[in-house]
Protein backbone atom coordinates (compact mmCIF):
# COMPACT_ATOMS: atom_id res chain seq x y z
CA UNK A 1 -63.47 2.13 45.09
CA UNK A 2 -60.60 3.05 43.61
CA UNK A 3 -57.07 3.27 45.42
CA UNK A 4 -54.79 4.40 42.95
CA UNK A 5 -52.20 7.34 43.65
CA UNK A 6 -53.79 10.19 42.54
CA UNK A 7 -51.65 11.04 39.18
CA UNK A 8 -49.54 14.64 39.61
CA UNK A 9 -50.68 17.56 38.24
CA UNK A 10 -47.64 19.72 36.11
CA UNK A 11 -47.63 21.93 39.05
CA UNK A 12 -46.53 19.21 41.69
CA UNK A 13 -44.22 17.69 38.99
CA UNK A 14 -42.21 21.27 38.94
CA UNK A 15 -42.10 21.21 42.38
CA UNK A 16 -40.57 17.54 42.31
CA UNK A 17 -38.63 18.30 39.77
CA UNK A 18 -36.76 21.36 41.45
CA UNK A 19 -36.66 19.25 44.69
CA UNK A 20 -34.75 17.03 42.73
CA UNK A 21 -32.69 19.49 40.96
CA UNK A 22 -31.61 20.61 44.65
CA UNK A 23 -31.34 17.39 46.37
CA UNK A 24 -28.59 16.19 43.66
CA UNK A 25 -27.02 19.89 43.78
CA UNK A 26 -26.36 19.33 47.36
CA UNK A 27 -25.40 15.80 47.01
CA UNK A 28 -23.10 16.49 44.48
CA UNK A 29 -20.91 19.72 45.83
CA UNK A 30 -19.51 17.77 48.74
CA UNK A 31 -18.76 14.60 47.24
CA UNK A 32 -16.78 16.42 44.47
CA UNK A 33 -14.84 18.40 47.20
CA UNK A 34 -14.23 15.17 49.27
CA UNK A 35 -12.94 13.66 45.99
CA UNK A 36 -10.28 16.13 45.03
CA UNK A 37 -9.12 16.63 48.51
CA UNK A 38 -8.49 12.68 48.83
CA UNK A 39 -6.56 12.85 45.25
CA UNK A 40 -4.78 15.91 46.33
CA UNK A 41 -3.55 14.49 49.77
CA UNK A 42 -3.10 11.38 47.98
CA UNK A 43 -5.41 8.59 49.89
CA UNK A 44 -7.12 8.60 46.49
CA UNK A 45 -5.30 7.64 43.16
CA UNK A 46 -5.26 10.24 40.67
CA UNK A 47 -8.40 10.18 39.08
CA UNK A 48 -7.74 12.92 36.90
CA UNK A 49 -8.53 12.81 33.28
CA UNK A 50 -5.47 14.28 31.80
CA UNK A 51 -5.02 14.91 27.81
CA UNK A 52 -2.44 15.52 26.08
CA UNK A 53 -0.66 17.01 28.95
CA UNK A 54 -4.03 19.20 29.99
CA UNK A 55 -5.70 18.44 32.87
CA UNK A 56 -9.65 18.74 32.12
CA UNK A 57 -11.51 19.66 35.22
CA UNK A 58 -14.47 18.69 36.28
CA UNK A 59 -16.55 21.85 35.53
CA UNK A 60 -16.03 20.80 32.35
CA UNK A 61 -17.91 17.52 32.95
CA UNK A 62 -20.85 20.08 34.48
CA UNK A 63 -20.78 22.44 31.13
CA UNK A 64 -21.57 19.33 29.50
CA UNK A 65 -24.18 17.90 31.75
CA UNK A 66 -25.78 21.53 31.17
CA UNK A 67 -25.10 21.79 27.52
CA UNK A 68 -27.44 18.62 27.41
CA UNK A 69 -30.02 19.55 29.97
CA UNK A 70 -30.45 22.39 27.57
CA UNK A 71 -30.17 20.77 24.35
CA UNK A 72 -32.86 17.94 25.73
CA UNK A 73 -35.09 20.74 26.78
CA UNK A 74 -35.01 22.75 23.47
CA UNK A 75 -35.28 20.14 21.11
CA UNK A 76 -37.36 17.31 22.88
CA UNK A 77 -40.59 17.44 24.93
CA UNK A 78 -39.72 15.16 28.30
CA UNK A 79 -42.10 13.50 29.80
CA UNK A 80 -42.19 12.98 33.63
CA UNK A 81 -39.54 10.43 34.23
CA UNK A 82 -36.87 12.15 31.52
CA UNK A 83 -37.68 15.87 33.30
CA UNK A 84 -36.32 13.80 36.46
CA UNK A 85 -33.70 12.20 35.08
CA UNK A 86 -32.80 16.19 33.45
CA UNK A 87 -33.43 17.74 37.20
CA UNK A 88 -30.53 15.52 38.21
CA UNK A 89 -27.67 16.01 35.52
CA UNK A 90 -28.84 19.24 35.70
CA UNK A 91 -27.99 19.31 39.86
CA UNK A 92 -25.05 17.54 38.92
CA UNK A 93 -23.86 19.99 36.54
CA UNK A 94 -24.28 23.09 38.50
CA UNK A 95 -22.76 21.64 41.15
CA UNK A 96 -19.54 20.58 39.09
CA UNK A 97 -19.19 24.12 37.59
CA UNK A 98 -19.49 26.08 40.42
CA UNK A 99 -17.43 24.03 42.38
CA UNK A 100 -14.71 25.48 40.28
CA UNK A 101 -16.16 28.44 39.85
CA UNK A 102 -13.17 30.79 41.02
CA UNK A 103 -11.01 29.43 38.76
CA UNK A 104 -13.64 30.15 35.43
CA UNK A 105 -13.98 33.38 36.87
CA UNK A 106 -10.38 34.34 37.44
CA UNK A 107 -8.91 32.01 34.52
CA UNK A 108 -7.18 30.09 37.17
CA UNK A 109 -5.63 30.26 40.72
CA UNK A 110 -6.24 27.67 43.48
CA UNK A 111 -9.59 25.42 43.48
CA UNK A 112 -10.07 26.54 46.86
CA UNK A 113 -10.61 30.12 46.20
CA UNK A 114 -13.48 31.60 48.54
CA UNK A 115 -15.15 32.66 45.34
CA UNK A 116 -16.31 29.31 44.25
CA UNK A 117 -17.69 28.60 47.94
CA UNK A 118 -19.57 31.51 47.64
CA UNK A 119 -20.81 31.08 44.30
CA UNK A 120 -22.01 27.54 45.48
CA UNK A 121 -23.62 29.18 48.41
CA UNK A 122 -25.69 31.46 46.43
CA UNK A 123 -26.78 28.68 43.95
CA UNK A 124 -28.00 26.49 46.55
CA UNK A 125 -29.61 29.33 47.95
CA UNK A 126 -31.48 30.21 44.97
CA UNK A 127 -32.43 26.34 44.16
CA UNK A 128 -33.52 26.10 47.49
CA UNK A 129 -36.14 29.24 47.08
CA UNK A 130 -36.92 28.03 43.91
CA UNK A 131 -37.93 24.12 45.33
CA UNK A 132 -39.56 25.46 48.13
CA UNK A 133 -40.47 28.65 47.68
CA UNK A 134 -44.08 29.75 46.89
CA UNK A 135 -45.04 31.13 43.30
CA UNK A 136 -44.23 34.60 42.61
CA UNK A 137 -47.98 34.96 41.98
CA UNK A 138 -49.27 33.66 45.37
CA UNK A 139 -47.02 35.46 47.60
CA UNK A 140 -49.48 37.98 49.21
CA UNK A 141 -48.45 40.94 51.62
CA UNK A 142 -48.13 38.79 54.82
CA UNK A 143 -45.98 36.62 52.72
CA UNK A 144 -43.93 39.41 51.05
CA UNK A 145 -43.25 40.86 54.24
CA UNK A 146 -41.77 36.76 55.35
CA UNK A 147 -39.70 37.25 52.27
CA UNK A 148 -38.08 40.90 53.10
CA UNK A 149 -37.83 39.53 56.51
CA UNK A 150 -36.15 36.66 55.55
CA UNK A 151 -33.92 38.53 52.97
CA UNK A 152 -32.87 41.00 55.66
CA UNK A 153 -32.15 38.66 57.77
CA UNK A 154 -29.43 36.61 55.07
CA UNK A 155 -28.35 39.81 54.34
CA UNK A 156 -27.21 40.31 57.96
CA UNK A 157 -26.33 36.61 58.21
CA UNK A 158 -23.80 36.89 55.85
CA UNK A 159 -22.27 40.09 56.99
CA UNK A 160 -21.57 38.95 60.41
CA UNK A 161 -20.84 35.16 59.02
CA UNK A 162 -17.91 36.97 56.56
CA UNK A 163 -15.49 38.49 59.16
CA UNK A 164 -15.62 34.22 61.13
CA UNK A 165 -15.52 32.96 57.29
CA UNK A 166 -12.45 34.94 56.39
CA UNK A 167 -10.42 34.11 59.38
CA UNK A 168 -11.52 30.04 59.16
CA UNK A 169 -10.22 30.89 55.60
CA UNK A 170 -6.50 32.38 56.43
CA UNK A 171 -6.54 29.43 59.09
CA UNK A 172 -6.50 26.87 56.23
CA UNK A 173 -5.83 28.56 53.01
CA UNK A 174 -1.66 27.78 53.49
CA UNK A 175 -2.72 24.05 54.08
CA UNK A 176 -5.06 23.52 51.31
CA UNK A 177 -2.98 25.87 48.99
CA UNK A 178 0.44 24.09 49.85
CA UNK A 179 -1.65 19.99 49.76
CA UNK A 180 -2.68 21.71 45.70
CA UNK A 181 0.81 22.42 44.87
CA UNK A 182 2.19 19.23 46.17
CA UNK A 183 -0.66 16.73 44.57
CA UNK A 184 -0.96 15.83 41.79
CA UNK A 185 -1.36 18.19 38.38
């Protein structure tokens, strides 16, 4: 009798692979906002790679993580354990560049523009539905009627959730804004 693992078929693969794509998204976002917070209140060292007088920030460090994700998958067939290891720089780097993504968007400002939350909110949202979502091809009317349901039901999520957001947001944007200014550049 034999009692190996059953070997996955490409279609559970995906599915681990976006799983992973989302777990190190989500492990990522926080850990980078911890990180600059400690710098900027100064508990951490400044850890800031600095050239030639030009700080580089770190969704530069997730364009690149992308720019190879991409590159790998264009010109290079992964196997099983390299689409992994791609699912998490790729995590990573969507993490890193949205993270910032208020100041790409704006060419600048504070990194603690609402924006970038937002954007990182949607992102997740989106990896999420893509990880554990069903197949575009299986979803069958009970299902698409889940789906409108549950879209209707973000949609009025978020509209009450922005009027608490925004004032949590005034509360602390003059503390965040003024522990930017005074940290380091």
């Amino acid at each position: 009798m034999d009692t190996a693992p059953a070997k996955p078929t490409p279609r559970t693969d995906d599915r681990r692979v976006r799983r992973i794509a989302l777990a190190s998204f989500v492990i990522t976002f926080p850990i980078a906002r911890l990180l600059v917070y400690m710098i900027m209140a100064r508990t951490l060292p400044d850890l800031y790679l600095n050239l030639g007088g030009t700080h580089v920030h770190h969704l530069n460090y997730g364009i690149f993580a992308l720019a190879i994700v991409g590159a790998a998958l264009l010109f290079w067939t992964p196997g099983r354990r390299a689409r992994r290891v791609l699912a998490v720089l790729y995590g990573v780097g969507m993490a890193l560049t949205f993270d910032e993504f208020g100041m790409w968007l704006h060419l600048g400002g504070s990194y603690w523009q609402r924006s970038s939350f937002d954007a990182v909110v949607v992102v997740l949202g989106l990896l999420a539905l893509l990880a554990y979502g069903g197949s575009l091809r299986s979803l069958r009317r009970r299902s698409a009627l889940m789906l409108i349901t549950a879209a209707c039901l973000a949609v009025y999520f978020a509209y009450v959730y922005r009027d608490y957001a925004n004032l949590l947001a005034a509360s602390s944007a003059q503390r965040l804004h003024r522990l930017e200014a005074d940290g380091p550049q």
